[in-house]
C-alpha atoms as a PDB file:
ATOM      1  CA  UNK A   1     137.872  99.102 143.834  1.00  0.00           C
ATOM      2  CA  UNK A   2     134.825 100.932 145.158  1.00  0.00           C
ATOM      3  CA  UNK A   3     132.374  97.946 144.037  1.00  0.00           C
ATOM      4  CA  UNK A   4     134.791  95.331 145.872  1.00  0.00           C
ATOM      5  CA  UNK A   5     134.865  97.281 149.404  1.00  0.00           C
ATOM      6  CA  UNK A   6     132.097  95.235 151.093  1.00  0.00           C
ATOM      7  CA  UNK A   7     133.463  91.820 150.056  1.00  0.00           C
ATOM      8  CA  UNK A   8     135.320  89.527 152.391  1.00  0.00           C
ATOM      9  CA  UNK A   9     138.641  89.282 151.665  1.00  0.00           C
ATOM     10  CA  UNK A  10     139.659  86.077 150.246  1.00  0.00           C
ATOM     11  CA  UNK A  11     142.405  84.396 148.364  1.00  0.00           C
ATOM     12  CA  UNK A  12     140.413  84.213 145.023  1.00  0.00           C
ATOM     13  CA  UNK A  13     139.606  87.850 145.096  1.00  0.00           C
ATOM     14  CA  UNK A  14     143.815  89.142 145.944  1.00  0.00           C
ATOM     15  CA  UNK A  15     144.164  86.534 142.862  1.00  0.00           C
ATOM     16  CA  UNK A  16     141.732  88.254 140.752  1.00  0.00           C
ATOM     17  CA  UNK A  17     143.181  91.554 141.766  1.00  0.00           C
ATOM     18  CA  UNK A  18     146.050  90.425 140.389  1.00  0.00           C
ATOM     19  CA  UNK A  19     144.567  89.809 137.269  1.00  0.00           C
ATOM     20  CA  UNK A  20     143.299  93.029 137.200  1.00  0.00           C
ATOM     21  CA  UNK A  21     146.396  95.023 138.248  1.00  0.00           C
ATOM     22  CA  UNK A  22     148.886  93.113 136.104  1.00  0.00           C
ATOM     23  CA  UNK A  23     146.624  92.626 133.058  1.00  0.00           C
ATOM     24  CA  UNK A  24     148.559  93.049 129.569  1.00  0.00           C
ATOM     25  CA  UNK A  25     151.630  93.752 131.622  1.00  0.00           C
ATOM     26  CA  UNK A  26     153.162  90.105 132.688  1.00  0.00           C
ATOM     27  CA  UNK A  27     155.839  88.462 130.196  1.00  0.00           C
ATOM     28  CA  UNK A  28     153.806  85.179 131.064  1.00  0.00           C
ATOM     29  CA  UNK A  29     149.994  86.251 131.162  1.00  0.00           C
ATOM     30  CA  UNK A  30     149.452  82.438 132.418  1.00  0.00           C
ATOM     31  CA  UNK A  31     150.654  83.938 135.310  1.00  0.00           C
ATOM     32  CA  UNK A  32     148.647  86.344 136.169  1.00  0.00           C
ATOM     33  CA  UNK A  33     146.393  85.568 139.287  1.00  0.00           C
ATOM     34  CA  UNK A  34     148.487  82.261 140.513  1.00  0.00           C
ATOM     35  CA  UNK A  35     150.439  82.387 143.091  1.00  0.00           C
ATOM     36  CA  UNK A  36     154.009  80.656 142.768  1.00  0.00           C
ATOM     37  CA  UNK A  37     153.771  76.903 143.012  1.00  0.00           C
ATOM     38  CA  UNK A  38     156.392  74.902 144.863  1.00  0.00           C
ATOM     39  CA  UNK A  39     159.157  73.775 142.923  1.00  0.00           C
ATOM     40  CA  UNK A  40     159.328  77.211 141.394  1.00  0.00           C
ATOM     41  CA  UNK A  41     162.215  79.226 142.223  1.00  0.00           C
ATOM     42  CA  UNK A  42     160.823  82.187 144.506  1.00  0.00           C
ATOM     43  CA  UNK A  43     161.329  86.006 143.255  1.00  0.00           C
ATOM     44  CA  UNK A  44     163.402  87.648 144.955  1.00  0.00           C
ATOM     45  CA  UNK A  45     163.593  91.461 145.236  1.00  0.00           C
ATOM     46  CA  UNK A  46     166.997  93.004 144.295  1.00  0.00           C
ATOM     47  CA  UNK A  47     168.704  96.139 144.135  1.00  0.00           C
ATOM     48  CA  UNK A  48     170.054  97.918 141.121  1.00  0.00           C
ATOM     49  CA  UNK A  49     173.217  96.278 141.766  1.00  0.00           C
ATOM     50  CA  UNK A  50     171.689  93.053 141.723  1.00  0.00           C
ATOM     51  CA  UNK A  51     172.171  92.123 145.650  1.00  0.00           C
ATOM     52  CA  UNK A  52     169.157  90.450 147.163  1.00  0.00           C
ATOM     53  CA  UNK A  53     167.234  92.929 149.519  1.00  0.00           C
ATOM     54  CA  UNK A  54     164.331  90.182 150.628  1.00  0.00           C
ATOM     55  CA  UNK A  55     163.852  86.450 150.174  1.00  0.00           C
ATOM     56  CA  UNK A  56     160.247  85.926 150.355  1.00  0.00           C
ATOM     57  CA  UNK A  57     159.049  82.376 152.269  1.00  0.00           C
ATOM     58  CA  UNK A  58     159.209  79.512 150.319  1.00  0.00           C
ATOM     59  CA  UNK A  59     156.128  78.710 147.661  1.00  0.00           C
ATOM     60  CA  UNK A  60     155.156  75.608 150.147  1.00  0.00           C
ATOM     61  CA  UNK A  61     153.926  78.324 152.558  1.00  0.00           C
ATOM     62  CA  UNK A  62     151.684  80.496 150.505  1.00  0.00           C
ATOM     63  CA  UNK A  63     148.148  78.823 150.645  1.00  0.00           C
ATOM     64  CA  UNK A  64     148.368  78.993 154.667  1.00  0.00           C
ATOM     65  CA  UNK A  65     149.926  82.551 154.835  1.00  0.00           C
ATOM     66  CA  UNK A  66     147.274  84.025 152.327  1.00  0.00           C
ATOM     67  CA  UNK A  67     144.553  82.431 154.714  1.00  0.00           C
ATOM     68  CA  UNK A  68     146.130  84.430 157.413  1.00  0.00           C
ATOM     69  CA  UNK A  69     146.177  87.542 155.432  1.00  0.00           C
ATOM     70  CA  UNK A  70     142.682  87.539 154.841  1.00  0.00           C
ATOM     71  CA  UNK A  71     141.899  86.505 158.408  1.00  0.00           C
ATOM     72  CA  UNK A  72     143.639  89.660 160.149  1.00  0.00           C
ATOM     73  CA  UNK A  73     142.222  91.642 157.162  1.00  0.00           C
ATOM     74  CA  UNK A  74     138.835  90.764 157.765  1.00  0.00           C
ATOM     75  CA  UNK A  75     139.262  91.125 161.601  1.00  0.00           C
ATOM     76  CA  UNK A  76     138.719  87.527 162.307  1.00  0.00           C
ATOM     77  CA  UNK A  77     142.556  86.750 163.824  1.00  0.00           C
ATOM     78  CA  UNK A  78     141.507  87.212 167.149  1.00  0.00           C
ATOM     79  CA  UNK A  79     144.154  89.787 167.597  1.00  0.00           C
ATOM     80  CA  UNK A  80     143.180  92.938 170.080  1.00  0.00           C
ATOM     81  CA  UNK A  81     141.846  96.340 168.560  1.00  0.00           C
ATOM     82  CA  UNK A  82     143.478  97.605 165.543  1.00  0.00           C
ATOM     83  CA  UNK A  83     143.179 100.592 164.460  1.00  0.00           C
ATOM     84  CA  UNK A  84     141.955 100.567 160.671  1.00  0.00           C
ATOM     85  CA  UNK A  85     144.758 102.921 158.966  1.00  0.00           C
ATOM     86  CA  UNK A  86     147.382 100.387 160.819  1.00  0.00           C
ATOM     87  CA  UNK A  87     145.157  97.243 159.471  1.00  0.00           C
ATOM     88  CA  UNK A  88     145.599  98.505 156.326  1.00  0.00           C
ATOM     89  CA  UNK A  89     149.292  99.364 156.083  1.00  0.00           C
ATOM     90  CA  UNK A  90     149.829  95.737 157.846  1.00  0.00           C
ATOM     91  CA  UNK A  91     147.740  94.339 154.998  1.00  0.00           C
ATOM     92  CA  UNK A  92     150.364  96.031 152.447  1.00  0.00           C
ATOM     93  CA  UNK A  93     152.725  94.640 154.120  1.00  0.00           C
ATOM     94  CA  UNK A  94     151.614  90.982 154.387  1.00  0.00           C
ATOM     95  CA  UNK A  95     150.988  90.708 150.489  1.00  0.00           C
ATOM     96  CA  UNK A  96     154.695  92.392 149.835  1.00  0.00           C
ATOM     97  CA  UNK A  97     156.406  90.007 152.185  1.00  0.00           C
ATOM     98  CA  UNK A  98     155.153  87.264 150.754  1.00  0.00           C
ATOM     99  CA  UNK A  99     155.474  88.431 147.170  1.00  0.00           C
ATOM    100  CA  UNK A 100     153.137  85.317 146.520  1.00  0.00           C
ATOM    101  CA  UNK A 101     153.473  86.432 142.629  1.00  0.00           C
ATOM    102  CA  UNK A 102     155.812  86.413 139.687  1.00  0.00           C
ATOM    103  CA  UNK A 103     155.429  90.604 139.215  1.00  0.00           C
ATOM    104  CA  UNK A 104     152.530  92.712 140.546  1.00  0.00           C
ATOM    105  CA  UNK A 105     153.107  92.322 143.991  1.00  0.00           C
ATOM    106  CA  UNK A 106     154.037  95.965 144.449  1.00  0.00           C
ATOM    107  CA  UNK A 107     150.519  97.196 142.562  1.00  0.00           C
ATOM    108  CA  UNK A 108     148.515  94.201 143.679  1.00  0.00           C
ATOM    109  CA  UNK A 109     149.792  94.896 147.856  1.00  0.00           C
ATOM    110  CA  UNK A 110     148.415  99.026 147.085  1.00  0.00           C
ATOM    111  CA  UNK A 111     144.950  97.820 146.171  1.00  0.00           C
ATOM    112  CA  UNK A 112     144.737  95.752 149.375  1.00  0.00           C
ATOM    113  CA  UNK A 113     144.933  98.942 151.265  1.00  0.00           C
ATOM    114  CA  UNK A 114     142.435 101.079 149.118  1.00  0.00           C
ATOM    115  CA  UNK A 115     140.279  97.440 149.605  1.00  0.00           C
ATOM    116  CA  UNK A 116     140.876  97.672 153.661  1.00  0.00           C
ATOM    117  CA  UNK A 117     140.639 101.276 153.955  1.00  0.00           C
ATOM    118  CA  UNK A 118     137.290 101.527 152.023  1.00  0.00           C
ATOM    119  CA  UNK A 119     136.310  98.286 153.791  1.00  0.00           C
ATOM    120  CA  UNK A 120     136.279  99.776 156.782  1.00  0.00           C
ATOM    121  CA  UNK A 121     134.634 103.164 155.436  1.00  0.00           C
ATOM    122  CA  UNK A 122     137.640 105.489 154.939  1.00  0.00           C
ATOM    123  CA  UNK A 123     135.429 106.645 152.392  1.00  0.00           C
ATOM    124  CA  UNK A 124     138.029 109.404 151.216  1.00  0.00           C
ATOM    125  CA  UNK A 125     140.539 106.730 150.496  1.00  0.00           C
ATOM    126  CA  UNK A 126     139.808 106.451 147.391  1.00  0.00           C
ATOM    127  CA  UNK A 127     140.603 110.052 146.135  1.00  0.00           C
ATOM    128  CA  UNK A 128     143.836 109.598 147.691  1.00  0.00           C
ATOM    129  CA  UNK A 129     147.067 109.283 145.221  1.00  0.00           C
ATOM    130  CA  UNK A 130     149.140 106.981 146.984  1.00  0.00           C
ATOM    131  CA  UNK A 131     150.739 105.336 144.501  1.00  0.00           C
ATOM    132  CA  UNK A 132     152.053 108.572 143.047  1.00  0.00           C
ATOM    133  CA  UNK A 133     153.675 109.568 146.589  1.00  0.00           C
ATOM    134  CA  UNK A 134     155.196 105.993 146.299  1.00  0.00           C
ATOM    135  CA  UNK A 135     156.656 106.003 142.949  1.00  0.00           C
ATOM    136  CA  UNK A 136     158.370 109.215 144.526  1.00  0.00           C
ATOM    137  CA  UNK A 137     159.714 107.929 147.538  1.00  0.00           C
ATOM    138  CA  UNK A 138     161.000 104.654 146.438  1.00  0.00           C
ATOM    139  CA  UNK A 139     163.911 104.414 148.491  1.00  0.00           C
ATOM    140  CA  UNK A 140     162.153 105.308 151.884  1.00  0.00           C
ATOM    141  CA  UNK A 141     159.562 102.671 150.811  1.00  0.00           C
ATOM    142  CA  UNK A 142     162.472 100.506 150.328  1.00  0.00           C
ATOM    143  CA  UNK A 143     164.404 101.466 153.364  1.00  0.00           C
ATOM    144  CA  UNK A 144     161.241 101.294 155.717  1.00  0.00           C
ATOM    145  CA  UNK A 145     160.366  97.745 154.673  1.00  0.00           C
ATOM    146  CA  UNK A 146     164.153  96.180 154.960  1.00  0.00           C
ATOM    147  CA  UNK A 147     164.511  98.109 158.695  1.00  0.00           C
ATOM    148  CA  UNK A 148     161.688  95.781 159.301  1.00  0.00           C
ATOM    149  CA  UNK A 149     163.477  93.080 158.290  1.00  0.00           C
ATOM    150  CA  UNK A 150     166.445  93.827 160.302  1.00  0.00           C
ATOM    151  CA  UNK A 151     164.832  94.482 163.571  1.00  0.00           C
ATOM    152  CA  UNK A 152     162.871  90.798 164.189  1.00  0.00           C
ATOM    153  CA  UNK A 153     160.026  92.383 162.156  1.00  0.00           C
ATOM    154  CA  UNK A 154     159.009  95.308 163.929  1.00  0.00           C
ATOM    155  CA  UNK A 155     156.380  97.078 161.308  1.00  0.00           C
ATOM    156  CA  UNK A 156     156.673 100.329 163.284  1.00  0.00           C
ATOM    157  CA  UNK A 157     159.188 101.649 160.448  1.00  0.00           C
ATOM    158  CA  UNK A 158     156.907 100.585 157.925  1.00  0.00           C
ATOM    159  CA  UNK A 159     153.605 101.889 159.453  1.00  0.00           C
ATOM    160  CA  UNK A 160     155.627 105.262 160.373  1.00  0.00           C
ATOM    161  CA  UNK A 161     156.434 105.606 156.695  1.00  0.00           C
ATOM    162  CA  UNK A 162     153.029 104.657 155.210  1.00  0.00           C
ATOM    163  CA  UNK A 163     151.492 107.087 157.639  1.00  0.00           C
ATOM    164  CA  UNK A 164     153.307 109.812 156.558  1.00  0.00           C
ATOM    165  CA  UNK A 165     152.466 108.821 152.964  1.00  0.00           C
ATOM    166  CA  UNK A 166     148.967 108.978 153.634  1.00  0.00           C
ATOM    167  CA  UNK A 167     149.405 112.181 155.697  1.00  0.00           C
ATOM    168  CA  UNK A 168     151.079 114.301 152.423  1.00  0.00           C
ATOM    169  CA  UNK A 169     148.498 112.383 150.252  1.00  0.00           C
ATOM    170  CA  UNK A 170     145.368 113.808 152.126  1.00  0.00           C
ATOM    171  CA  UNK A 171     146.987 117.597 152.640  1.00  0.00           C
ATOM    172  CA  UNK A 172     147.406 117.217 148.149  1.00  0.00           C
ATOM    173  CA  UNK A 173     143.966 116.301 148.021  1.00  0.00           C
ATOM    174  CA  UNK A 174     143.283 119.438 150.236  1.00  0.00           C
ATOM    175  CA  UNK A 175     145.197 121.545 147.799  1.00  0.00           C
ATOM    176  CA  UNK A 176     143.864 120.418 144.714  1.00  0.00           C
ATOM    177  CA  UNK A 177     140.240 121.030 146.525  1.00  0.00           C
ATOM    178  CA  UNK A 178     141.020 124.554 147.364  1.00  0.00           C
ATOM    179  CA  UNK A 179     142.276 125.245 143.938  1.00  0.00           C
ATOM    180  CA  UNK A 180     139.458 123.788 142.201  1.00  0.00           C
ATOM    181  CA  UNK A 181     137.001 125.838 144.621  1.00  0.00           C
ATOM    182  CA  UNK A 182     139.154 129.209 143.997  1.00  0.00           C
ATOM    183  CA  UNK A 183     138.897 128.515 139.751  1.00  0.00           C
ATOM    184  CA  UNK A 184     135.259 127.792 140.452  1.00  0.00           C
ATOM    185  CA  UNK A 185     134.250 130.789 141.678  1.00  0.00           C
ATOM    186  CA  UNK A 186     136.587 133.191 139.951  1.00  0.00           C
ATOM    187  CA  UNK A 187     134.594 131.265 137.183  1.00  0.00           C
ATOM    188  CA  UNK A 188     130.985 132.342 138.490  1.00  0.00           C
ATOM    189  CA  UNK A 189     132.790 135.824 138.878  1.00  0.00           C
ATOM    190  CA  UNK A 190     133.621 136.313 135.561  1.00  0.00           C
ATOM    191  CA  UNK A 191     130.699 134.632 133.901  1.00  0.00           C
ATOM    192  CA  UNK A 192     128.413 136.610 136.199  1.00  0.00           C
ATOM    193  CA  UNK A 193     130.098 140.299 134.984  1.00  0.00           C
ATOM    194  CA  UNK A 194     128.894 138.279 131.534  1.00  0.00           C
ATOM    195  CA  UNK A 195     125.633 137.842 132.410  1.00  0.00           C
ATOM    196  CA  UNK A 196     123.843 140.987 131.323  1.00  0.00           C
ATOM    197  CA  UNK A 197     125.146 140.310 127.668  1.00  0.00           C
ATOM    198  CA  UNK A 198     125.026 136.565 127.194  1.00  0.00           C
ATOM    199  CA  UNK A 199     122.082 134.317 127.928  1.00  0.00           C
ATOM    200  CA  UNK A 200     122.038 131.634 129.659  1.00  0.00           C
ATOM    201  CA  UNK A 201     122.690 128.967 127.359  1.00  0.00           C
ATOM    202  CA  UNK A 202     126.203 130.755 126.238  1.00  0.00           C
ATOM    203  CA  UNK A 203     126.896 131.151 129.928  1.00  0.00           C
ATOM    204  CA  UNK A 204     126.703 126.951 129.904  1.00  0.00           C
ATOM    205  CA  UNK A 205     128.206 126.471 126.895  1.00  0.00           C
ATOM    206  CA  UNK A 206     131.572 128.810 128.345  1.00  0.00           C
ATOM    207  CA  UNK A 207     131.380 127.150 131.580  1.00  0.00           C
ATOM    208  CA  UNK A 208     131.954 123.967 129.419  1.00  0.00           C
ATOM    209  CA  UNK A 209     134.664 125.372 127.356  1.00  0.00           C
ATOM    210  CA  UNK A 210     136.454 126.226 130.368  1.00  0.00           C
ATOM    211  CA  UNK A 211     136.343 123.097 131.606  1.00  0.00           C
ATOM    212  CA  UNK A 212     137.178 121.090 128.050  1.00  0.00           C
ATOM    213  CA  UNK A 213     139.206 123.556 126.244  1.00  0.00           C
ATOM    214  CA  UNK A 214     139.413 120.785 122.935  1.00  0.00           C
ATOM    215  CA  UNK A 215     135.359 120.701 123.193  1.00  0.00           C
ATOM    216  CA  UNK A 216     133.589 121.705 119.204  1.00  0.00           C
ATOM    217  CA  UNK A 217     130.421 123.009 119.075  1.00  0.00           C
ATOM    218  CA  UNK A 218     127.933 122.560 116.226  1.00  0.00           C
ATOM    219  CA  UNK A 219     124.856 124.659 115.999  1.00  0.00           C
ATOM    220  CA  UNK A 220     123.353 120.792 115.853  1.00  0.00           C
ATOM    221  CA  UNK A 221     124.638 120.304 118.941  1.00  0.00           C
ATOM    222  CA  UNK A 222     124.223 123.398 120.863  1.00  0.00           C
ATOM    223  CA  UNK A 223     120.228 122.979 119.499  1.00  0.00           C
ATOM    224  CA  UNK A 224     120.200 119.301 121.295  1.00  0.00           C
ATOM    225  CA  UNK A 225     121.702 120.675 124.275  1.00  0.00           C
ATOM    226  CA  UNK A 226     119.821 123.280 125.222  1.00  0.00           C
ATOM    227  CA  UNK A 227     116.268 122.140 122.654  1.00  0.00           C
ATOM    228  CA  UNK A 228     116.039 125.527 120.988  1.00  0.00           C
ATOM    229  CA  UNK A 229     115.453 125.410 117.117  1.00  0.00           C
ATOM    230  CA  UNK A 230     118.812 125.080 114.669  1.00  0.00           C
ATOM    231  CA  UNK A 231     118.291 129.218 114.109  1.00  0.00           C
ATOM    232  CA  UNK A 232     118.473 130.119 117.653  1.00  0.00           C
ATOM    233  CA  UNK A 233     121.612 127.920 118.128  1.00  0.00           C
ATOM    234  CA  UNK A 234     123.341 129.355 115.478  1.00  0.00           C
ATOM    235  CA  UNK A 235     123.273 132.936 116.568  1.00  0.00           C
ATOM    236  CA  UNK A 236     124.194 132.107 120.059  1.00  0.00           C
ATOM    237  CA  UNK A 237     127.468 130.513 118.614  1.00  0.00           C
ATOM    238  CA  UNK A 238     127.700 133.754 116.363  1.00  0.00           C
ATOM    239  CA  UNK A 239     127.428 136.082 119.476  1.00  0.00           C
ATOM    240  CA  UNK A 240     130.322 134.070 121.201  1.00  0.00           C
ATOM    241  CA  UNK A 241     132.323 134.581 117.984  1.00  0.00           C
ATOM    242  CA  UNK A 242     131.995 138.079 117.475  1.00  0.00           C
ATOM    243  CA  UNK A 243     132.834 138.217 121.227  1.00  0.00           C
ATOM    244  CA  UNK A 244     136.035 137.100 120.659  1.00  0.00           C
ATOM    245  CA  UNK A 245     135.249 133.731 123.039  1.00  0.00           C
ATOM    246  CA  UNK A 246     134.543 130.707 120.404  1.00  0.00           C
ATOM    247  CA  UNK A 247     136.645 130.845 116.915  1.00  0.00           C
ATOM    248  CA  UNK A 248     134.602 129.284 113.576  1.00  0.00           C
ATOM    249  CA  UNK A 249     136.575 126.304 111.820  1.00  0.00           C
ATOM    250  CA  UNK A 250     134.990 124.212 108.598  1.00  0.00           C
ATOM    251  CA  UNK A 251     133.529 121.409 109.526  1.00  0.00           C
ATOM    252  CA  UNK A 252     131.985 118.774 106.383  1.00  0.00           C
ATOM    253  CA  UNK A 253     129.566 120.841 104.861  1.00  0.00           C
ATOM    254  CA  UNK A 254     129.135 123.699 107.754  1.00  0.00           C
ATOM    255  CA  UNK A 255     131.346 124.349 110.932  1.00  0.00           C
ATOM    256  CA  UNK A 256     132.139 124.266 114.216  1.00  0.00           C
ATOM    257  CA  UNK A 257     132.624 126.773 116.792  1.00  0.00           C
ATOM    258  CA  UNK A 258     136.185 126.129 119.432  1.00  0.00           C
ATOM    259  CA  UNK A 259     136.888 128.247 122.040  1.00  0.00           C
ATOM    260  CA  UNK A 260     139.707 130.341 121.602  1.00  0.00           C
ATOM    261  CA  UNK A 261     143.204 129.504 123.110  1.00  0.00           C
ATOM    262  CA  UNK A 262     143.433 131.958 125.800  1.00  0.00           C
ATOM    263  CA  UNK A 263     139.572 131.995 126.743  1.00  0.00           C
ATOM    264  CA  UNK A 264     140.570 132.274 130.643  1.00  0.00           C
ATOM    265  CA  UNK A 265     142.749 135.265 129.907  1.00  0.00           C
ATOM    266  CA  UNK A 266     139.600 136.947 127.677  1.00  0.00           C
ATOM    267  CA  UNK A 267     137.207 135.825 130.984  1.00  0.00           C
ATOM    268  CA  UNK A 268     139.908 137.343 133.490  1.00  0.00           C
ATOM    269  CA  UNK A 269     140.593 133.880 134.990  1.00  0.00           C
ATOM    270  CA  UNK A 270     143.553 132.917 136.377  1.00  0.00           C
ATOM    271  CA  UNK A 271     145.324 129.433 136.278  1.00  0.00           C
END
């Protein structure tokens, strides 16, 4: 998405999101990236129980309501200020009302917003797990969108909803940022009470382990790494073993060095 947030948006790119989003998943891949043609009968969206929750408009009015789409997305409706988070939840909106596709609208409608919000230089958008949060909280999603409906299409259920979506997706992010900080420097910590008996290069190589526990090391490729001779490389990987922090497997014709299951427990790590 990141490489597509300074394009206009136009029909022909929501089609080839579609492509994109739906690719290897449509029962008809002919579909994928064509709106439904009149004469078609429209997809509906349904419940479990098989009652029709929204009739999209009829295939005769797609080409004209995509063109509007991509006018108010682009800011050239000639409506009043906007503010972008609201542009972009309107955007979702737009694409799943219509439902101008045979399946996909759903994923297709959650890239337009990334596309607006990065568009308009929400940079941090794009570390944000929305969909996740959506899969979650189906039936608000559901129940937001058909209050629209019902009240003459007043989006301020919808945009209430999204924004709170948005809200618990950027206090995760916060989380997972404050844990990864906290493992990084209990990390430093422990590699730093490690640092008067391991040189530098084991030091890397741990700080790699810790980070890919399934990583092998080779003296080969410890030498490449760190362009020490094939000697050298072999008795750092023998230090780390008789350490108790790397474990020696065969390997063809020599082995390979893995870093033992609990190696944050032996560093004093927690998580």
């Amino acid at each position: 998405m990141g490489e597509l947030r300074g394009e206009p948006l136009t029909p022909a790119l929501i089609a080839e999101i579609h492509r994109i989003v739906t690719e290897g998943t449509l029962d008809d891949p002919a579909t994928a990236g064509r709106p439904q043609l009149p004469g078609e009968e429209r997809v509906v969206v349904m419940d479990m129980e098989g009652n029709v929750l929204h009739a999209p408009p009829p295939a005769e009015q797609l080409p004209e309501r995509m063109e509007a789409l991509c006018a108010f997305a682009n800011g050239e409706s000639g409506t009043s200020y906007v503010p972008p988070v609201v542009r972009a939840i309107v955007v979702h909106f737009m694409l799943s009302f219509d439902h101008p596709f045979v399946d996909g609208n759903g994923r297709t409608a959650r890239v337009l917003f990334y596309w607006s919000m990065l568009n308009q230089d929400y940079w941090l958008t794009e570390f944000l797990s929305i969909s996740r949060l959506l899969k979650r909280k189906q039936a608000q999603y559901g129940r937001s969108f058909l209050h629209c409906e019902q009240d003459e299409g007043d989006l301020t259920y919808f945009i209430a909803a999204q924004l709170g979506i948005i809200s618990q997706a950027i206090t995760d992010l916060h989380d997972y940022l404050d844990r990864k900080v906290s493992q990084t420097r209990n990390l430093q910590r422990a590699v730093s009470a490690l640092a008067g008996h391991l040189n530098h290069r084991q030091i890397a190589l741990l700080q790699n382990a810790i980070k890919k526990p399934d990583a092998r090391y080779t003296v080969r490729s410890h030498s490449r790494s760190h362009n020490v001779t094939v000697q050298t490389a072999r008795t750092d990987l023998q230090a780390l073993e008789g350490q108790g922090l790397l474990t020696r497997v065969p390997e063809g014709r020599g082995f390979a060095w893995l870093p033992v299951g609990d190696l944050r427990k032996v560093l004093g790590l927690s998580g």
